[in-house]
Protein backbone atom coordinates (compact mmCIF):
# COMPACT_ATOMS: atom_id res chain seq x y z
CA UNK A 1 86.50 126.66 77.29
CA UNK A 2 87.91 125.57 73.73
CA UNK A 3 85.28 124.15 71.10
CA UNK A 4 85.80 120.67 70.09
CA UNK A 5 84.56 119.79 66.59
CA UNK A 6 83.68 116.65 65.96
CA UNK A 7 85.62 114.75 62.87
CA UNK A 8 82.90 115.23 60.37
CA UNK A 9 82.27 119.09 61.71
CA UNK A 10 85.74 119.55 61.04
CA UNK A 11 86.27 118.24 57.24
CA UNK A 12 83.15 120.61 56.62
CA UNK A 13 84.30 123.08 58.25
CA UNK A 14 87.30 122.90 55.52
CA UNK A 15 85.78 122.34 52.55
CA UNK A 16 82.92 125.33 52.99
CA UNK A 17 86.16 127.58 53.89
CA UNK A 18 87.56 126.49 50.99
CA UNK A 19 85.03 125.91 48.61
CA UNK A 20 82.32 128.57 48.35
CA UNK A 21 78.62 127.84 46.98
CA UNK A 22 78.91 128.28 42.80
CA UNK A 23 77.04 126.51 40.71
CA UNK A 24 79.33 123.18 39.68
CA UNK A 25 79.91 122.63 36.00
CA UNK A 26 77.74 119.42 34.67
CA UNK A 27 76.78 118.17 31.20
CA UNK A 28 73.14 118.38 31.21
CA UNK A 29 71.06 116.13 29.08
CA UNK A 30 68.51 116.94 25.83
CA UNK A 31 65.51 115.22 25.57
CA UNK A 32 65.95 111.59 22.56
CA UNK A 33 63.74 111.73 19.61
CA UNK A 34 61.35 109.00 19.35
CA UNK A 35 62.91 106.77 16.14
CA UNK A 36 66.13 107.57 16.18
CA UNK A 37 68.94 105.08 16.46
CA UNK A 38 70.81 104.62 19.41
CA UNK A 39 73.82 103.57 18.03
CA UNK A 40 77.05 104.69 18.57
CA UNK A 41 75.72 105.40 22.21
CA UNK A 42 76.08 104.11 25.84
CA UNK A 43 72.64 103.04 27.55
CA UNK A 44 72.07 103.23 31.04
CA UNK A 45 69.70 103.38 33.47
CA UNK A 46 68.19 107.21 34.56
CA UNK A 47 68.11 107.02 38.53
CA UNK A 48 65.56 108.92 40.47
CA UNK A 49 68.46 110.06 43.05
CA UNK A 50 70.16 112.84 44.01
CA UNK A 51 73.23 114.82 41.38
CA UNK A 52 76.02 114.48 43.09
CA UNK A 53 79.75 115.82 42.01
CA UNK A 54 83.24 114.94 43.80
CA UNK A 55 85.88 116.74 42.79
CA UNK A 56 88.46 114.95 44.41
CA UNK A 57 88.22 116.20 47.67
CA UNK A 58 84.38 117.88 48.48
CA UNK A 59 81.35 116.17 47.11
CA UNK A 60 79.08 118.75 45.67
CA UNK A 61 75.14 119.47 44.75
CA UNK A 62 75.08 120.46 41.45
CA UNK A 63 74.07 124.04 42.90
CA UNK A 64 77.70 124.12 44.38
CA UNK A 65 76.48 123.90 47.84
CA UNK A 66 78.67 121.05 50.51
CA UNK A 67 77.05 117.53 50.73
CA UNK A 68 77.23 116.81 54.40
CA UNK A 69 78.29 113.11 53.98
CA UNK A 70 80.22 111.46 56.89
CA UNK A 71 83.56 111.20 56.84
CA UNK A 72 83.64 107.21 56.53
CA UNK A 73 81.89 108.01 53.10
CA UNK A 74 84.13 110.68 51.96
CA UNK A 75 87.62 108.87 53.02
CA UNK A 76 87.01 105.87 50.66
CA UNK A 77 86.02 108.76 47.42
CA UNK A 78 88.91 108.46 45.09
CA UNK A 79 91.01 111.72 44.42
CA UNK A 80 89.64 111.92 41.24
CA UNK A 81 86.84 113.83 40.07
CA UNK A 82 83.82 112.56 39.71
CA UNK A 83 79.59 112.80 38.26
CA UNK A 84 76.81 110.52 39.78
CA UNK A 85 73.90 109.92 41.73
CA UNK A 86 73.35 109.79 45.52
CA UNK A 87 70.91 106.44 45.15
CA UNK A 88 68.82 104.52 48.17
CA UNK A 89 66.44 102.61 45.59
CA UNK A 90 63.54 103.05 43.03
CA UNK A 91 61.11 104.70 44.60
CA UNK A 92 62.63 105.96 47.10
CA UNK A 93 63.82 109.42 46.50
CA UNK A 94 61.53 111.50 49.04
CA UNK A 95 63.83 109.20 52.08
CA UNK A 96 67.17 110.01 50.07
CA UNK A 97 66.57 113.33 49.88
CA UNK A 98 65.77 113.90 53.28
CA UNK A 99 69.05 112.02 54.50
CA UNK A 100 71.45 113.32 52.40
CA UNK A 101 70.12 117.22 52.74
CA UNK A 102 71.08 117.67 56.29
CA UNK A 103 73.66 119.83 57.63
CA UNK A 104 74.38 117.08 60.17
CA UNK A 105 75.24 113.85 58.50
CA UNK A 106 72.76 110.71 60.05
CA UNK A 107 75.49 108.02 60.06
CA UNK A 108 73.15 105.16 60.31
CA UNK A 109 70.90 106.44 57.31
CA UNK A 110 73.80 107.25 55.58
CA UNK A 111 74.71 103.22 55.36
CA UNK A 112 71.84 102.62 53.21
CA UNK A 113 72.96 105.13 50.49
CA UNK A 114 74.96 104.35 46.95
CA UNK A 115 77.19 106.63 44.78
CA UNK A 116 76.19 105.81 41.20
CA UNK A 117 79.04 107.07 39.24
CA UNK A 118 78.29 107.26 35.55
CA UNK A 119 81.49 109.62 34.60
CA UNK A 120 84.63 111.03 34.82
CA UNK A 121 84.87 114.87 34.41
CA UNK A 122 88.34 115.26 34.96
CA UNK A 123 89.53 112.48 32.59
CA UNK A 124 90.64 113.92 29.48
CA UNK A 125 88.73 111.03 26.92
CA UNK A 126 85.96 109.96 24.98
CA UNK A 127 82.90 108.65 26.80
CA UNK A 128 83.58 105.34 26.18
CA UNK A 129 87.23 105.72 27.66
CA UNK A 130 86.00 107.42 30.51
CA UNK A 131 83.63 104.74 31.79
CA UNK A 132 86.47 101.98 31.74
CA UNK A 133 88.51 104.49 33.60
CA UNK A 134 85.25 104.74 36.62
CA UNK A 135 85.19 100.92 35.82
CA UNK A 136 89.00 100.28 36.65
CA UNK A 137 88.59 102.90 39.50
CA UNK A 138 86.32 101.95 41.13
CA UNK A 139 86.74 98.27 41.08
CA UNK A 140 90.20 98.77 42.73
CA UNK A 141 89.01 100.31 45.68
CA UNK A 142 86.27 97.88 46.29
CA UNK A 143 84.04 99.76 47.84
CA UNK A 144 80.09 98.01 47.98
CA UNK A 145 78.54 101.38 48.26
CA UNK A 146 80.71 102.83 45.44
CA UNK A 147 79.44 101.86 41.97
CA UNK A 148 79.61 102.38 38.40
CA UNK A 149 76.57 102.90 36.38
CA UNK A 150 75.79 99.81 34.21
CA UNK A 151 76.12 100.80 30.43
CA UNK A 152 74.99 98.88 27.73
CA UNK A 153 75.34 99.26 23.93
CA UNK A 154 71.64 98.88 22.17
CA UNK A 155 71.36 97.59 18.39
CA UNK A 156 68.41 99.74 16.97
CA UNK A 157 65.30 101.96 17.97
CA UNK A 158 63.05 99.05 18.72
CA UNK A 159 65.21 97.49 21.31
CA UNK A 160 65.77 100.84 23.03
CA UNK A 161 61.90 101.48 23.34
CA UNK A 162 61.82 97.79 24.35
CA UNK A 163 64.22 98.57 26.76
CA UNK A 164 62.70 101.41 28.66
CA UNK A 165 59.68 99.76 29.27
CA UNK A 166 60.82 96.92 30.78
CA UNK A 167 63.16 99.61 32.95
CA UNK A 168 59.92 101.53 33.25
CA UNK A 169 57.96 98.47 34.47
CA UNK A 170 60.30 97.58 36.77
CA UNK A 171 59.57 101.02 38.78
CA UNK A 172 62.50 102.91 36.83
CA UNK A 173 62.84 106.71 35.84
CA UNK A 174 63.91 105.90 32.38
CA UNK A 175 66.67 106.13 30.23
CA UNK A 176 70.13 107.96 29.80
CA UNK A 177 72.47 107.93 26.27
CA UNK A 178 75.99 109.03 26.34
CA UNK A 179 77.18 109.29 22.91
CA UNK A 180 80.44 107.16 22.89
CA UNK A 181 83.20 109.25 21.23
CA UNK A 182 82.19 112.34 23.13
CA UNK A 183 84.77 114.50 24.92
CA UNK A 184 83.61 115.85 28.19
CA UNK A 185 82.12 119.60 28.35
CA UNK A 186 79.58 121.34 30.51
CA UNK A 187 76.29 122.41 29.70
CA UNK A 188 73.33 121.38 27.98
CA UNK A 189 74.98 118.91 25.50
CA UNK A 190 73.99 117.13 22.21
CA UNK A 191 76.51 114.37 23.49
CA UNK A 192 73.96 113.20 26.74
CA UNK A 193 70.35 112.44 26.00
CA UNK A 194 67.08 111.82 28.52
CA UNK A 195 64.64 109.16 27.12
CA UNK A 196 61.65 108.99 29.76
CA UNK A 197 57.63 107.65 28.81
CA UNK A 198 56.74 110.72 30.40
CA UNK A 199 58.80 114.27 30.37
CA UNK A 200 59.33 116.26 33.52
CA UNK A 201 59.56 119.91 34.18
CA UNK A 202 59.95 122.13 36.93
CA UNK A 203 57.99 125.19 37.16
CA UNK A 204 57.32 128.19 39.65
CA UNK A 205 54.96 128.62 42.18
CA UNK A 206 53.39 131.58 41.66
CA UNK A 207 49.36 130.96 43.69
CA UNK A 208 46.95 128.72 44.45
CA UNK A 209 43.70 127.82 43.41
CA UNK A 210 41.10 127.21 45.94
CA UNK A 211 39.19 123.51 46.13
CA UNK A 212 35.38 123.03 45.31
CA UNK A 213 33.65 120.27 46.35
CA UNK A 214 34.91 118.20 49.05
CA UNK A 215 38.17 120.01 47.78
CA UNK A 216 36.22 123.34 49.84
CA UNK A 217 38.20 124.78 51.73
CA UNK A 218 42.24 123.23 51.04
CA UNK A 219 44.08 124.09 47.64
CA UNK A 220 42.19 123.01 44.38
CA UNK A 221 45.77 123.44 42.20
CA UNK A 222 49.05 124.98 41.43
CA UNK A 223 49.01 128.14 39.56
CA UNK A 224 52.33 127.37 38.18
CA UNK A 225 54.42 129.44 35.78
CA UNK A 226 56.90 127.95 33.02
CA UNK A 227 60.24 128.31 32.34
CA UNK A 228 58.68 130.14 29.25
CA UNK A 229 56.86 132.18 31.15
CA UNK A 230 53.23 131.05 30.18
CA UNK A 231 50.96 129.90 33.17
CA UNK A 232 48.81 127.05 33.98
CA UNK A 233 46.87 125.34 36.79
CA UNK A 234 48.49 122.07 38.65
CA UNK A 235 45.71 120.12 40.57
CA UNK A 236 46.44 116.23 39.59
CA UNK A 237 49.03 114.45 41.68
CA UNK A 238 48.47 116.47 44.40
CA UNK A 239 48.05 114.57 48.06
CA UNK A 240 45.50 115.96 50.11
CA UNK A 241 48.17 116.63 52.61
CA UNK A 242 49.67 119.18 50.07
CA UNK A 243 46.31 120.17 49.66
CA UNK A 244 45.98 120.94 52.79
CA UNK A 245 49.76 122.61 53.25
CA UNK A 246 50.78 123.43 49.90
CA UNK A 247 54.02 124.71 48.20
CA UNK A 248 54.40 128.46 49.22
CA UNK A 249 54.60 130.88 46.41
CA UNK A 250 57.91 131.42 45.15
CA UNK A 251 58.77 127.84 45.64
CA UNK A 252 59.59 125.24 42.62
CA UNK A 253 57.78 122.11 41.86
CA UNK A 254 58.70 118.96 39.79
CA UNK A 255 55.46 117.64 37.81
CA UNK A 256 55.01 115.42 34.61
CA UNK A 257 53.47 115.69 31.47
CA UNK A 258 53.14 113.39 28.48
CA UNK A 259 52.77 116.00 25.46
CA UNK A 260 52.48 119.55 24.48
CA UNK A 261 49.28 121.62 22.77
CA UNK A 262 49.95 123.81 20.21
CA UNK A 263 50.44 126.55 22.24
CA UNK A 264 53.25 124.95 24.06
CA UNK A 265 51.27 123.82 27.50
CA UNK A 266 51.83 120.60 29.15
CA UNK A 267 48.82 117.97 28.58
CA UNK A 268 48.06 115.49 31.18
CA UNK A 269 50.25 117.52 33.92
CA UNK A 270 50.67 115.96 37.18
CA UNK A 271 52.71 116.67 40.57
CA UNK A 272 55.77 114.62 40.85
CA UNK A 273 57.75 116.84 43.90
CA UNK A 274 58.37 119.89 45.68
CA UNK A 275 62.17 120.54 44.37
CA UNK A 276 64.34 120.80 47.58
CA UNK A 277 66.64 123.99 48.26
CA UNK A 278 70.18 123.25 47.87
């Protein structure tokens, strides 16, 4: 008896025959100095969502691994290369992730997702050249799913910080500045900055405290180890269901922090996510 594959079975089967899990090139963003003038720089909105790359034919994670979209999604991408966001809302990334993460696309869930495209990769052009070209791209295909990324020039320190905590207050991540006459290149780049009211980090799971009190019994915190390799314990932000089940060692966990001690530890550390596999 032949197999049938269905439509969407068959474009992935395709694109993971012809595109094999590597790590996709992205411009990765530093961290903005409090004080320091934006101009000369595109402001936009930093969405909690999920990287997402197109390259003209596959849509990517940024680990490299196949996005099993359906194909009504993929058909309308232009064959054109480009960098955004899977989006379903603020506050709402634990649902997006789960949608967009399976290896068989849920067509009805899938209607409630947006592509927030903030660039270009493959067009040869300064920043500000590149986002007209999404603009004009994407605006031609009229697509209500498919968006650009609102960018917005800002006059002067003040009315950044002004404007990240009314994005803040309005239940957003924070803010993202693309330095206009920047050429496109991969990596951690001094042309694409991260302004949040609280930094982020992921770290590694690496035990597990146990709970006193009426915490007896279930995890008491994360013993989490840094990208610099120092070590520290992770108990705020934790849900007593994680408490309960928590990360296994060896897995990697999103939390916040608002400063650093001397010594370089987070202060005020608390558990955002568990990061997802790709």
């Amino acid at each position: 008896m032949a197999l049938v594959m269905l439509p969407w079975q068959n474009f992935m089967a395709r694109a993971q025959a012809a595109q094999p899990a590597s790590a996709i090139q992205t411009q990765l963003a530093m961290s903005w100095s409090p004080g320091r003038s934006p101009q000369g720089f595109w402001v936009s909105e930093k969405f909690d969502g999920v990287r997402a790359v197109w390259d003209g034919q596959v849509l990517h994670f940024r680990s490299g691994r196949v996005i099993a979209a359906p194909v009504w999604f993929l058909s309308a991408l232009p064959r054109v290369a480009l960098d955004g966001e899977l989006w379903m809302g603020r506050g709402a990334f634990d649902r997006l992730s789960g949608v967009v993460r399976q290896t068989e696309p849920d067509d009805e869930a899938w209607r409630a997702v947006k592509y927030l495209v903030f660039d270009a990769p493959g067009h040869a052009a300064p920043f500000a050249q590149r986002v007209a070209f999404v603009q004009l791209t994407l605006a031609q295909l009229q697509v209500p799913w498919l968006m650009p990324v609102v960018q917005r020039e800002v006059t002067d320190a003040r009315a950044l910080q002004a404007l990240l905590q009314d994005t803040v207050h309005q239940g957003g991540e924070g803010l993202m500045l693309h330095r206009a006459d920047a050429w496109w290149r991969p990596g951690r780049t001094d042309a694409l900055f991260k302004l949040k009211l609280e930094e982020d980090e992921e770290g590694l799971v690496v035990g597990h405290q146990a709970g006193q009190g009426r915490l007896k019994g279930q995890t008491g915190a994360l013993l989490l180890e840094m990208p610099s390799g120092q070590r520290f314990a992770l108990g705020s932000g934790l849900s007593d269901a994680l408490r309960r089940n928590p990360p296994p060692v060896g897995s990697w966990v999103t939390y916040r922090y608002r400063e650093r001690t001397p010594s370089g530890l987070p202060r005020f550390a608390s558990f955002l996510r568990v990061r997802e596999a790709e």
